[in-house]
Protein backbone atom coordinates (compact mmCIF):
# COMPACT_ATOMS: atom_id res chain seq x y z
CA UNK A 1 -17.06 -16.79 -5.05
CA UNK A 2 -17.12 -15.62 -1.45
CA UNK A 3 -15.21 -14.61 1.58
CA UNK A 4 -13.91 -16.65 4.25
CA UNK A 5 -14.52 -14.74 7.19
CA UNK A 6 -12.96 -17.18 9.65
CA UNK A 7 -9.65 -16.80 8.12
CA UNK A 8 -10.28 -13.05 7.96
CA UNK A 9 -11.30 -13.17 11.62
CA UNK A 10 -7.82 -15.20 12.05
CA UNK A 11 -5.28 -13.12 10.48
CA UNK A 12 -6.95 -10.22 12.95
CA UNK A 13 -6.34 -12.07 15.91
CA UNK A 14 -2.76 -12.06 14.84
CA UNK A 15 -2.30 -8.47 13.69
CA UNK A 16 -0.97 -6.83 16.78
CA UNK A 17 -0.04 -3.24 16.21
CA UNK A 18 0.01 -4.12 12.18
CA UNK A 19 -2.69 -3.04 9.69
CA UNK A 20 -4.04 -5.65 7.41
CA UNK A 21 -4.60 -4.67 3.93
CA UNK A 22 -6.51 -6.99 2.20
CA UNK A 23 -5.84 -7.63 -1.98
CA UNK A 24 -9.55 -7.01 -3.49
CA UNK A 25 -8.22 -7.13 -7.24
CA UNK A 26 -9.84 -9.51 -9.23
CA UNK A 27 -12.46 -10.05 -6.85
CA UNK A 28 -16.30 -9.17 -6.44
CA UNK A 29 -17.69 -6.24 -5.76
CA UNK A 30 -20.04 -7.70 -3.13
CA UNK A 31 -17.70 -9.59 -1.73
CA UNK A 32 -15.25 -6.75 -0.48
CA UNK A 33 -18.76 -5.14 0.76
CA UNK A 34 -18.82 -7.91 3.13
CA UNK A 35 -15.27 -7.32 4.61
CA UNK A 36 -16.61 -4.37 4.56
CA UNK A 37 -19.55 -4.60 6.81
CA UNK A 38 -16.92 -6.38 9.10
CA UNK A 39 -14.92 -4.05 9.95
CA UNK A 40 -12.32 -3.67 6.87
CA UNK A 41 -11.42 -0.55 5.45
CA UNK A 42 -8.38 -0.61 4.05
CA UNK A 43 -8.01 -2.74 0.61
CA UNK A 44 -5.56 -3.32 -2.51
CA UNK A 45 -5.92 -3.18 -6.31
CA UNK A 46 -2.89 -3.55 -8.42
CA UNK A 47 -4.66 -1.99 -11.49
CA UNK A 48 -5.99 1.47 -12.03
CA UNK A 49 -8.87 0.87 -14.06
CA UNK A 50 -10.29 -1.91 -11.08
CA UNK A 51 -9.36 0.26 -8.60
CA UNK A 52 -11.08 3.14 -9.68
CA UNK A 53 -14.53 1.33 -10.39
CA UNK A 54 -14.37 -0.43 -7.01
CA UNK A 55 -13.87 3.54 -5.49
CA UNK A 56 -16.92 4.75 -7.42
CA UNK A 57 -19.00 1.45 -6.35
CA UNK A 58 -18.05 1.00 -2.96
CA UNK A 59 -17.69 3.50 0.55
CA UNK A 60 -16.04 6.97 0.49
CA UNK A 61 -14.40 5.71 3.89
CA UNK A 62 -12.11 2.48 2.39
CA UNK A 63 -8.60 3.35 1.99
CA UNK A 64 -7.43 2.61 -1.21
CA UNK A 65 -3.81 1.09 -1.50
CA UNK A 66 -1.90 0.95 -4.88
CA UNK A 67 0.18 -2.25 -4.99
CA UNK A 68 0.69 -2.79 -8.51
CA UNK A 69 3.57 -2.21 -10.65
CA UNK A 70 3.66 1.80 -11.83
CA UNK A 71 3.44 2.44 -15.40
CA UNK A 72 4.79 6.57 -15.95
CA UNK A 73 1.87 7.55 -17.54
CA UNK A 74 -0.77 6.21 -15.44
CA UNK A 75 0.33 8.50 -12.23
CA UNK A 76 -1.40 11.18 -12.98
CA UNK A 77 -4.82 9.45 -12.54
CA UNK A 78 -3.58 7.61 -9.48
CA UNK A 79 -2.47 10.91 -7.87
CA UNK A 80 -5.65 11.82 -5.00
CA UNK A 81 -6.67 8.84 -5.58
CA UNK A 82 -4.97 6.28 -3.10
CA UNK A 83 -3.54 6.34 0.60
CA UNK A 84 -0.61 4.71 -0.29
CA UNK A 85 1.69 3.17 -3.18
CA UNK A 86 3.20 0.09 -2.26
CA UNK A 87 5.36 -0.08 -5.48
CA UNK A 88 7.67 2.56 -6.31
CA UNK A 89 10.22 0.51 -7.72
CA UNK A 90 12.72 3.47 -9.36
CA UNK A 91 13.75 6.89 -8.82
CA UNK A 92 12.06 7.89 -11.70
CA UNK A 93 9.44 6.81 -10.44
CA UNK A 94 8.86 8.70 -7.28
CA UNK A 95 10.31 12.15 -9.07
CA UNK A 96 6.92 11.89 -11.75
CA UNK A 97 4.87 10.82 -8.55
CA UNK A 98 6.39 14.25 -6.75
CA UNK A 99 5.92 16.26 -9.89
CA UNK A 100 2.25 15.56 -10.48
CA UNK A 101 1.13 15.59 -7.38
CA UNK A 102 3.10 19.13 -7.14
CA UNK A 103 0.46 20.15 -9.95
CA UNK A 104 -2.54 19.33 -7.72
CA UNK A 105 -1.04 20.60 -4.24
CA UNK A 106 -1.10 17.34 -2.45
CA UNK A 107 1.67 14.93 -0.93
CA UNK A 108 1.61 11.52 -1.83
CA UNK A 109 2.69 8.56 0.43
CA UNK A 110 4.79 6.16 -0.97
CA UNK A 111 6.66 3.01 -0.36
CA UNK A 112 9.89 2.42 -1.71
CA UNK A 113 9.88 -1.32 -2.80
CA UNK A 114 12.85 -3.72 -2.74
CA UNK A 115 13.46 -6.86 -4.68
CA UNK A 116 14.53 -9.24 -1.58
CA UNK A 117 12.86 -12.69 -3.62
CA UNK A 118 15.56 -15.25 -5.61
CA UNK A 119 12.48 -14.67 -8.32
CA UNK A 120 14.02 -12.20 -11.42
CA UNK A 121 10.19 -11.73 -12.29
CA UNK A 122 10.19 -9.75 -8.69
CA UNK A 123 10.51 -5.45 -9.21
CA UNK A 124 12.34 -3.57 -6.86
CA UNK A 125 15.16 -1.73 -5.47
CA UNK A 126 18.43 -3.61 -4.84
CA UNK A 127 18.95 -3.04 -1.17
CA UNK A 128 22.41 -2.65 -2.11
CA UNK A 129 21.62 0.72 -3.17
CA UNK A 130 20.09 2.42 0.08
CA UNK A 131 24.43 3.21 0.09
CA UNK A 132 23.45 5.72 -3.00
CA UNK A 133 20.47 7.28 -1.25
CA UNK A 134 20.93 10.66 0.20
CA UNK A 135 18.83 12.53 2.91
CA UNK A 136 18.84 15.65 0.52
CA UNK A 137 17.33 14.12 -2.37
CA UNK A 138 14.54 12.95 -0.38
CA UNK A 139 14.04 16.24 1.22
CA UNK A 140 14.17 18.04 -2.11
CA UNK A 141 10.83 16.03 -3.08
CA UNK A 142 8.20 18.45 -1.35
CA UNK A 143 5.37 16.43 -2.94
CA UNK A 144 6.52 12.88 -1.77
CA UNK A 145 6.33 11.49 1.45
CA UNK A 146 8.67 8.52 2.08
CA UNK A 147 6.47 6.10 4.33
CA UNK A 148 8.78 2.96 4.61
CA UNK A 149 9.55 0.13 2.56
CA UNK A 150 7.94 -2.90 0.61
CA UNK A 151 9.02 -5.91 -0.47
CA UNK A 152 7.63 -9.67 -1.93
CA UNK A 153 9.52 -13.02 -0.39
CA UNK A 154 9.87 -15.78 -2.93
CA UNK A 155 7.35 -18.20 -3.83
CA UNK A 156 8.93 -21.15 -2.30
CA UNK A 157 7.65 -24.03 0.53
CA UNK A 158 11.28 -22.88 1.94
CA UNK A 159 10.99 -21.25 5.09
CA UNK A 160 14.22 -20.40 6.11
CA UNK A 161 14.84 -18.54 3.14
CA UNK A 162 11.94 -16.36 3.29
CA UNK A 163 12.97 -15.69 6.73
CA UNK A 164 15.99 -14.36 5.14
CA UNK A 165 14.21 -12.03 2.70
CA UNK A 166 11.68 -10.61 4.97
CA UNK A 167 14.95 -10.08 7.63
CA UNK A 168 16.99 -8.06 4.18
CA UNK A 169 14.10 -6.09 4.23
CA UNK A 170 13.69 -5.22 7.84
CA UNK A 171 17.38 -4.38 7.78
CA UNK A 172 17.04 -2.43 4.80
CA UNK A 173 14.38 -0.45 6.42
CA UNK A 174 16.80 -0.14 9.54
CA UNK A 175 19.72 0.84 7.10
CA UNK A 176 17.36 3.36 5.16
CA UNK A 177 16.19 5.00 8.45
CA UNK A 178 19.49 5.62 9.84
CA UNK A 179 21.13 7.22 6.72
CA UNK A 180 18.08 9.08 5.52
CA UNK A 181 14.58 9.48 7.86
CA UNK A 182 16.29 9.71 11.18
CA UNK A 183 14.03 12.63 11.99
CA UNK A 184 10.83 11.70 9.72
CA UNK A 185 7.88 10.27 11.89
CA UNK A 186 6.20 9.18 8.84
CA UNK A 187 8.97 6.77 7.42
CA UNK A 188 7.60 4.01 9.57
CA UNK A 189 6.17 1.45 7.62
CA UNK A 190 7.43 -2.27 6.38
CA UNK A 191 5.12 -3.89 4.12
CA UNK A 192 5.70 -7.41 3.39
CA UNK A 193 3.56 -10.61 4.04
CA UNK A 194 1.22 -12.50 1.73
CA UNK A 195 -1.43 -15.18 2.28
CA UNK A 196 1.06 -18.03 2.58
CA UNK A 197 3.47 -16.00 4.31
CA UNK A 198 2.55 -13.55 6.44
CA UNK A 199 3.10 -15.56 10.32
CA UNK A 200 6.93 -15.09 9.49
CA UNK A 201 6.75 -11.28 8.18
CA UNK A 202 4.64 -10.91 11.27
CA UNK A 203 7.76 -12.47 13.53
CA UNK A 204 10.07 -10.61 11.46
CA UNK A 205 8.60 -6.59 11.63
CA UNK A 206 5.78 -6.45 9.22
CA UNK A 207 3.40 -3.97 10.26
CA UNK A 208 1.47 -3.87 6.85
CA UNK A 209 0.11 -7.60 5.96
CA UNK A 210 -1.10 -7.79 2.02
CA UNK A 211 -3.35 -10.50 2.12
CA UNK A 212 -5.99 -11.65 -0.36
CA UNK A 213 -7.04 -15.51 -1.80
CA UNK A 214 -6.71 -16.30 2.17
CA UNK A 215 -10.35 -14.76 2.44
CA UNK A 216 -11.87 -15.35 -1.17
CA UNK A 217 -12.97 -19.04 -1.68
């Protein structure tokens, strides 16, 4: 294994105003000490037992993102732990998120993740139910802040139609900003974009890129 920093060094090039956070799980310890040594701080894991070895192993500095999918009783040891979950895919969800980090006095950014792909595998929101979502229930979670939204396009060689998912969930960020987080500064986020997809979540308002087997060979 190693890391292909000219396709690193690309995807940079292209960022703009987005951050790039690039996918370490399954990969080498050494490897994301290269990216590293680059430049790269912020990185992925979508399990808690990888992410937590790579934190003890690697720089106090990196920002650790959690992108995986959240099992209830596994919050408690991400809480502290992370700069940001990706994958808050129920309200059940984000209330244990709220109520354990409540126990240890901290806020925890979150991203509320939408199920935009044709994929059924896909977790998520339907954005059909930002309509439900009230200002006040937000508000009333003390512990939780609401950062944006995430969401995965489908694996397909069809363009068009991932244009279409990354666009439901640029308006569903719009919608979800209007009716609740018209005042919030922090609800600013839309996190979408892969290795194979990211130009087009770029063109359509990413400004967090996940992005890993691009830069591992």
């Amino acid at each position: 294994m190693g890391v292909n920093v000219n396709a690193w060094q690309a995807v940079r090039a292209k960022l703009g105003k987005a951050e790039l956070v690039v996918v370490s799980k399954h990969q080498a310890l050494a490897d994301v000490q290269t990216l590293y040594a680059l430049g790269q701080r912020a990185f992925a894991e979508n399990r808690l037992p990888s992410l937590l070895e790579k934190q003890q192993a690697l720089p106090a500095d990196i920002a650790w993102h959690f992108i995986g999918h959240l099992q209830s009783n596994k919050i408690k040891d991400l809480i502290g732990k992370v700069s940001l979950i990706h994958s808050v895919d129920r309200l059940s969800i984000l209330e244990n998120i709220n109520k354990e980090a409540e126990k240890k006095g901290l806020c925890i950014s979150v991203l509320l993740q939408f199920h935009i792909a044709q994929e059924e595998s896909k977790q998520g929101f339907d954005p059909a139910q930002v309509a439900d979502f009230s200002a006040d229930y937000f508000a009333s979670l003390k512990h939780v802040s609401v950062a944006g939204v995430m969401g995965m396009a489908s694996l397909t060689a069809d363009k068009a139609q991932v244009r279409r998912e990354f666009q439901t969930l640029k308006n569903t960020f719009d919608a979800l900003k209007q009716a609740c987080f018209q005042n919030d500064t922090t609800f600013k986020h839309i996190s979408m974009g892969m290795s194979q997809d990211y130009d087009i979540a770029l063109a359509e308002g990413a400004n967090i890129l996940r992005i890993g087997s691009l830069f591992f060979t």
